[in-house]
Protein backbone atom coordinates (compact mmCIF):
# COMPACT_ATOMS: atom_id res chain seq x y z
CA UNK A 1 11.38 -3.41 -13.77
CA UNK A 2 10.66 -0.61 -11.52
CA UNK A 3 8.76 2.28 -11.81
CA UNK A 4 9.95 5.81 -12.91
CA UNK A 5 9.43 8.79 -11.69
CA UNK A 6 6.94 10.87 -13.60
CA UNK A 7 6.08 14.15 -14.23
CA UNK A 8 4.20 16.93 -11.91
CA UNK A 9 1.74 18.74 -13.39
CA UNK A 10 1.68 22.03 -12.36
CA UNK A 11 -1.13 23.19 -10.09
CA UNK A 12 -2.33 25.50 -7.20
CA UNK A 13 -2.41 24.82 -3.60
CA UNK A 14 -2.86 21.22 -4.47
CA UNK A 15 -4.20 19.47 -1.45
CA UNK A 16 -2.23 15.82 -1.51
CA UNK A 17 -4.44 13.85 0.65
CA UNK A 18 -7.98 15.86 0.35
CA UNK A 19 -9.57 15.52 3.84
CA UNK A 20 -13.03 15.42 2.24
CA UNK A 21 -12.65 12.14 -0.28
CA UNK A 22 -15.96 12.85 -1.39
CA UNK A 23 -14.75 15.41 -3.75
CA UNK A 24 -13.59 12.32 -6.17
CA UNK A 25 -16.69 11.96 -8.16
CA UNK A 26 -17.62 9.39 -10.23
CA UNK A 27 -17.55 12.41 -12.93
CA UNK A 28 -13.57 12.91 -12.12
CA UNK A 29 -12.79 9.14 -11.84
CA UNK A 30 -14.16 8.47 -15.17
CA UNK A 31 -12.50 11.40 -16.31
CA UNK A 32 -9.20 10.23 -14.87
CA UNK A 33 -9.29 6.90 -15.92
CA UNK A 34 -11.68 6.44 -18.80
CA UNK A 35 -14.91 4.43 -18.12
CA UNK A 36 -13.91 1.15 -19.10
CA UNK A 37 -10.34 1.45 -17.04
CA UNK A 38 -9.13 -1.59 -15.89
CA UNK A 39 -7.84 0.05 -12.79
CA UNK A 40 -11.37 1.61 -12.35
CA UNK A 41 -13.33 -2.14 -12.99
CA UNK A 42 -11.09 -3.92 -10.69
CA UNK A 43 -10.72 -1.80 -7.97
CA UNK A 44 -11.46 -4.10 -5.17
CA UNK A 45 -12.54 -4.65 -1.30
CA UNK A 46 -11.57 -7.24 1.33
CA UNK A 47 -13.15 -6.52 4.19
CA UNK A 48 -13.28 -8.37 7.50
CA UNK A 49 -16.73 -7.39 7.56
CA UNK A 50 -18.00 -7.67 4.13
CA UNK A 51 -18.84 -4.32 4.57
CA UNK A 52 -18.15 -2.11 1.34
CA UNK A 53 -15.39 0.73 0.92
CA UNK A 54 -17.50 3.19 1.07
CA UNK A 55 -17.43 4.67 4.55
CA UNK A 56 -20.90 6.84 4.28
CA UNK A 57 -21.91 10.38 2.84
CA UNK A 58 -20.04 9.28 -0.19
CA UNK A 59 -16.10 9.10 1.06
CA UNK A 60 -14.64 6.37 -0.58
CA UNK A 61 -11.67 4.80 0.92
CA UNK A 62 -8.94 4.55 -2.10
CA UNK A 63 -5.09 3.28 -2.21
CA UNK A 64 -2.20 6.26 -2.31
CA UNK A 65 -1.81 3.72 -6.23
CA UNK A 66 -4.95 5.28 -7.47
CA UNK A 67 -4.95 8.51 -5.76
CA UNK A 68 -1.21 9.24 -7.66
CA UNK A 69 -2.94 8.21 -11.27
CA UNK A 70 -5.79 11.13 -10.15
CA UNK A 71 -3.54 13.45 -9.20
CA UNK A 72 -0.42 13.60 -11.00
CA UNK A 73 1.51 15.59 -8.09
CA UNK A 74 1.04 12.92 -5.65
CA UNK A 75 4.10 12.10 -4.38
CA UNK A 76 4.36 14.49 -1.75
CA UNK A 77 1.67 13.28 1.04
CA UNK A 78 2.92 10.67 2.99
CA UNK A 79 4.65 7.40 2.51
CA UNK A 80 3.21 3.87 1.31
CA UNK A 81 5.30 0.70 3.34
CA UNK A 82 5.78 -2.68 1.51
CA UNK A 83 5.43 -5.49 3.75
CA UNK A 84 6.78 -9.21 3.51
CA UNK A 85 5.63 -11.45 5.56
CA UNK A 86 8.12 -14.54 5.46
CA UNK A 87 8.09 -17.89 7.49
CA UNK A 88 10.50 -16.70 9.62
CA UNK A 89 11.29 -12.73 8.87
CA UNK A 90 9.33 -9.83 7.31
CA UNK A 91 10.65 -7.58 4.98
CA UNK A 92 9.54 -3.72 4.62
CA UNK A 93 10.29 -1.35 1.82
CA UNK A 94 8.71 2.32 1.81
CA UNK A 95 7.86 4.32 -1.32
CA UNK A 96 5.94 6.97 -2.98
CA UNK A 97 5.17 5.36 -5.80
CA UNK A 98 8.25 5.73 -8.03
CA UNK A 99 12.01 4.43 -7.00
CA UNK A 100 10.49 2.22 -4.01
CA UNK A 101 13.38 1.26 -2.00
CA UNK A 102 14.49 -2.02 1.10
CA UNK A 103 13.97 -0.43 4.64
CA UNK A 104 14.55 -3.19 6.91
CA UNK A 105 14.03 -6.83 8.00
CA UNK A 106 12.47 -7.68 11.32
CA UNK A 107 13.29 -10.81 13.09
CA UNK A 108 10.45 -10.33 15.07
CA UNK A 109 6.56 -12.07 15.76
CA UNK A 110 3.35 -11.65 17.04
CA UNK A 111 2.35 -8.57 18.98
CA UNK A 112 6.07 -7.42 18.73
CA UNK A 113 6.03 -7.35 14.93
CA UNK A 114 3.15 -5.43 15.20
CA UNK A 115 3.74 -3.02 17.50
CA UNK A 116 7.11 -2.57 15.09
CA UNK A 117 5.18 -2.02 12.02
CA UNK A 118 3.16 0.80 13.76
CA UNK A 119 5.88 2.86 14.79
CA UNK A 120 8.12 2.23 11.36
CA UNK A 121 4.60 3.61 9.92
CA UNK A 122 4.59 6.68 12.61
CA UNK A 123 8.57 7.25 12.22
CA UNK A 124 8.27 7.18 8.83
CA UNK A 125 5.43 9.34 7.61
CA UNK A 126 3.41 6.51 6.22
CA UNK A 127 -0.40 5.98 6.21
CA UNK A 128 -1.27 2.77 4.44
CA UNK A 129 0.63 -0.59 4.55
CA UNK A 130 1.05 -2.68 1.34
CA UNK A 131 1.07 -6.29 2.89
CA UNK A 132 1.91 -9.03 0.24
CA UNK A 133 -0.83 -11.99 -0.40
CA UNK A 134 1.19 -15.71 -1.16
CA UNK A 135 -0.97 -17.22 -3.96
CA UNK A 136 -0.14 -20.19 -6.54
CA UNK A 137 1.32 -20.15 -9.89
CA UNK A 138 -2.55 -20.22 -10.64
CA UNK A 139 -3.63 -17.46 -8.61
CA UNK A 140 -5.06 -19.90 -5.53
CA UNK A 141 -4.49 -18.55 -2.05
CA UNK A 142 -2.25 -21.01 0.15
CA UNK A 143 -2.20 -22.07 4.19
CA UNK A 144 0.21 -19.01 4.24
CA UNK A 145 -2.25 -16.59 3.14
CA UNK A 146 -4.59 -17.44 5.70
CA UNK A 147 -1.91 -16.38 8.19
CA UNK A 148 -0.90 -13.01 6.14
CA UNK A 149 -4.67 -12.52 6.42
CA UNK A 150 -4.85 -12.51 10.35
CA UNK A 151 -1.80 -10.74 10.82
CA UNK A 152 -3.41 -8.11 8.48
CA UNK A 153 -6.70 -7.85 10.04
CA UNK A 154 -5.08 -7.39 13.50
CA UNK A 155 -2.81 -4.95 12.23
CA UNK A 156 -5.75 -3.23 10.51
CA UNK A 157 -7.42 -2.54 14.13
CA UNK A 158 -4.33 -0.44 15.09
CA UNK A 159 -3.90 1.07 12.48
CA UNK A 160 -7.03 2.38 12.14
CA UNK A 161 -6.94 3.92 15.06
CA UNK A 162 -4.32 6.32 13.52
CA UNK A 163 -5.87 6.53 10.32
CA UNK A 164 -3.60 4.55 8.14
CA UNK A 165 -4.95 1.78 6.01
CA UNK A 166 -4.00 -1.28 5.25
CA UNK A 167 -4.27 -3.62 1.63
CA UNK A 168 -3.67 -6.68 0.62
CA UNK A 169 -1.37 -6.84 -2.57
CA UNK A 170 -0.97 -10.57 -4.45
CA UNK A 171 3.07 -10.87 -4.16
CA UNK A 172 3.62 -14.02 -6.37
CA UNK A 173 6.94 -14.39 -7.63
CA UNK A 174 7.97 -11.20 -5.97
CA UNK A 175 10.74 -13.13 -4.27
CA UNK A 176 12.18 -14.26 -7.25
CA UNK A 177 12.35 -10.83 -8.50
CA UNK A 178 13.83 -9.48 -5.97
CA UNK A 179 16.52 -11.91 -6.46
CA UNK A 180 17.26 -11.17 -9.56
CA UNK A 181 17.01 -7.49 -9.07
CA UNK A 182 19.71 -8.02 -6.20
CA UNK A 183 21.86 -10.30 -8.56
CA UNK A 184 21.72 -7.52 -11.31
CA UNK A 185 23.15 -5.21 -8.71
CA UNK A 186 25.87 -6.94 -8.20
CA UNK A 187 25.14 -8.13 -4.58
CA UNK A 188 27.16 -10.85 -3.56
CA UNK A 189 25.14 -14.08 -2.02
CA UNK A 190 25.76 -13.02 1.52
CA UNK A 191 24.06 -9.84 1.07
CA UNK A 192 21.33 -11.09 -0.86
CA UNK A 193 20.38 -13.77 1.75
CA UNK A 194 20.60 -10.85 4.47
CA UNK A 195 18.69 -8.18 2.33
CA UNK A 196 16.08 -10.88 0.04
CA UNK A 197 13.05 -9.93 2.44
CA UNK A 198 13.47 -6.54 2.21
CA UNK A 199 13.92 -6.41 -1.44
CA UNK A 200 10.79 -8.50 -2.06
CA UNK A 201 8.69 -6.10 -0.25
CA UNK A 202 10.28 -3.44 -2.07
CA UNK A 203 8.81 -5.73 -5.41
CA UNK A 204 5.36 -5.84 -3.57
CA UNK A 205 5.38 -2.15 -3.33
CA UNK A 206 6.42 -1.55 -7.03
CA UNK A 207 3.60 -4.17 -8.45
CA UNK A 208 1.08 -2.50 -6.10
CA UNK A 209 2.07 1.17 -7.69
CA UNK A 210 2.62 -0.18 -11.11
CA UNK A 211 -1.23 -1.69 -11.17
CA UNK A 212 -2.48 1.62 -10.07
CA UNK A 213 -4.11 -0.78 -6.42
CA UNK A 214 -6.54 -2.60 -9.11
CA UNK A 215 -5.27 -5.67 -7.04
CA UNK A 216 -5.13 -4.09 -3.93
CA UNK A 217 -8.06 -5.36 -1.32
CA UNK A 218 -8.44 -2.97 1.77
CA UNK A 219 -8.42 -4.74 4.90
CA UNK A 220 -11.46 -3.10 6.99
CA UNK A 221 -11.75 -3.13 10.81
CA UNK A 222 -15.89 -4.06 11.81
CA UNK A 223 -15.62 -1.17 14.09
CA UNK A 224 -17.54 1.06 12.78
CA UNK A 225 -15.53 4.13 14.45
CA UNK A 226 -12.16 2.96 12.62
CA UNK A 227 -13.62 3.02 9.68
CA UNK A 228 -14.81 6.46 10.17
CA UNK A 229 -11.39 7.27 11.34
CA UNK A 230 -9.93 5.38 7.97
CA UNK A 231 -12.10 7.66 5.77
CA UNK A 232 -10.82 10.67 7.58
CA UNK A 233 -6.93 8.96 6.96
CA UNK A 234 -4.14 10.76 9.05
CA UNK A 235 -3.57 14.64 9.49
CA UNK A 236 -1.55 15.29 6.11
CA UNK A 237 0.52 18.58 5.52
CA UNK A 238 -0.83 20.74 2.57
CA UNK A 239 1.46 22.07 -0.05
CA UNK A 240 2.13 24.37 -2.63
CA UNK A 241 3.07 22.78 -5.74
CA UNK A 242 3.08 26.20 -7.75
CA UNK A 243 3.42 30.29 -7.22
C-alpha cells in the first residue's frame, strides 16, 4: 500500500535541504529516532570505494527517506526518482515521499540511458536517484544485480558532479506489486504491459520512503572531489513554512 501524506509541523524559515549537514547531530538523530531505531541501526553504505558516508568535518551524507522522518516539513526540497532497471526497459517514477507516482519508460541503453536519467533528474528538480537492487526470494543478489550495480556506479560519477546522489534500494517483488496495484486500478492488460516498468519503480520509490532509506546503500564515486560535491548536494531553494 502506498504511503500517505502526513502532516507539517509548523516551523520558521525551515531550511529543507540544510547546506551544512553537520548540524544533524548524533544528539538530534537520537532524538528523532530513538536510540535503538531500526532506521537509525541499519542505516547503511555501499560505496565503490569502501570509503564511509561520512564526507569529513562531520557532514554525513543521508537519503531525502531519513531526512523527511527528521524534519517533518520535508516535502518541499527537491524530488527523489525511482528507477527500474529491466532486461530490456527502465522504468522511473518521481516522488516526495508520499503519493509517489509512474513518470516514464525508456527504451533506451548504455550511455544514452544515462545521459536520459541526468536530464529527467535536472528537468525535474530531483537530487538523488532511488535505483532498485534484484535480489532472491532469500535476499541473495543475482547476475542482474551485478549489472544494476555498474550502471549505478557510472551513473553515480555524473551525478555527482551535480550534486545529486544516488542509492541502491532492494526492489524484490516490486514488480509484482506493481501489477497488482495496476490491476486494482482497473488498467486493462494493454496498459499494464506498456506502463508495468514505470509502476514498479514507482513501488521502489514507495518501499524506499516507507523504510525511512534503512535499506538504502549510497553509491559513492572514489573521487574524492564528488564526494565533496555530494556532501554539499545541489543548490536547494529555502522556504518559509510559517509567518
Amino acid at each position: 500500500m502506498l504511503t500517505t501524506k502526513p502532516s507539517i509541523l509548523p516551523a520558521k524559515s525551515a531550511a529543507l535541504y540544510p547546506s551544512n549537514l553537520s548540524i544533524i547531530t548524533d544528539l538530534r538523530l537520537k532524538h528523532a529516532l530513538g536510540p535503538s531505531s531500526t532506521v537509525a541501526r541499519r542505516l547503511r553504505v555501499f560505496s565503490t570505494s569502501s570509503t564511509m558516508a561520512t564526507t569529513g568535518g562531520g557532514g554525513e551524507i543521508l537519503p531525502n527517506a531519513l531526512r523527511r522522518r527528521i524534519y517533518p516539513c520535508w516535502g518541499s526540497g527537491f524530488f527523489s526518482l525511482g528507477i527500474d532497471v529491466g532486461t530490456s526497459r527502465t522504468g522511473v517514477a518521481i516522488g516526495k515521499g508520499f503519493a509517489p507516482r509512474p513518470l516514464t519508460v525508456l527504451d533506451l541503453r548504455g550511455e544514452k540511458l544515462e545521459q536520459r536519467l541526468i536530464q529527467i533528474a535536472e528537468q525535474e528538480e530531483v537530487d538523488e536517484f532511488i535505483i532498485g537492487l534484484p535480489k532472491s526470494y532469500d535476499g541473495k543478489e543475482t547476475p542482474q544485480s551485478n549489472k544494476v550495480r555498474s550502471i549505478a556506479g557510472r551513473i553515480a560519477v555524473k551525478a555527482a558532479e551535480r550534486g545529486l546522489r544516488i542509492y541502491l534500494q532492494d526492489e524484490h517483488g516490486t514488480t509484482l506489486e506493481a501489477l497488482d496495484f495496476m490491476i486494482e486500478r482497473g488498467l486493462k492488460r494493454s496498459a499494464r504491459k506498456v506502463k508495468v516498468d514505470a509502476y514498479s519503480a514507482m513501488m521502489v520509490l514507495d518501499r524506499y520512503f516507507s523504510t525511512s532509506g534503512s535499506e538504502a546503500e549510497l553509491v559513492l564515486p572514489k573521487q574524492l572531489d564528488l564526494q565533496e560535491k555530494l556532501k554539499k548536494g545541489p543548490l536547494l531553494p529555502m522556504i518559509n513554512v510559517g509567518p
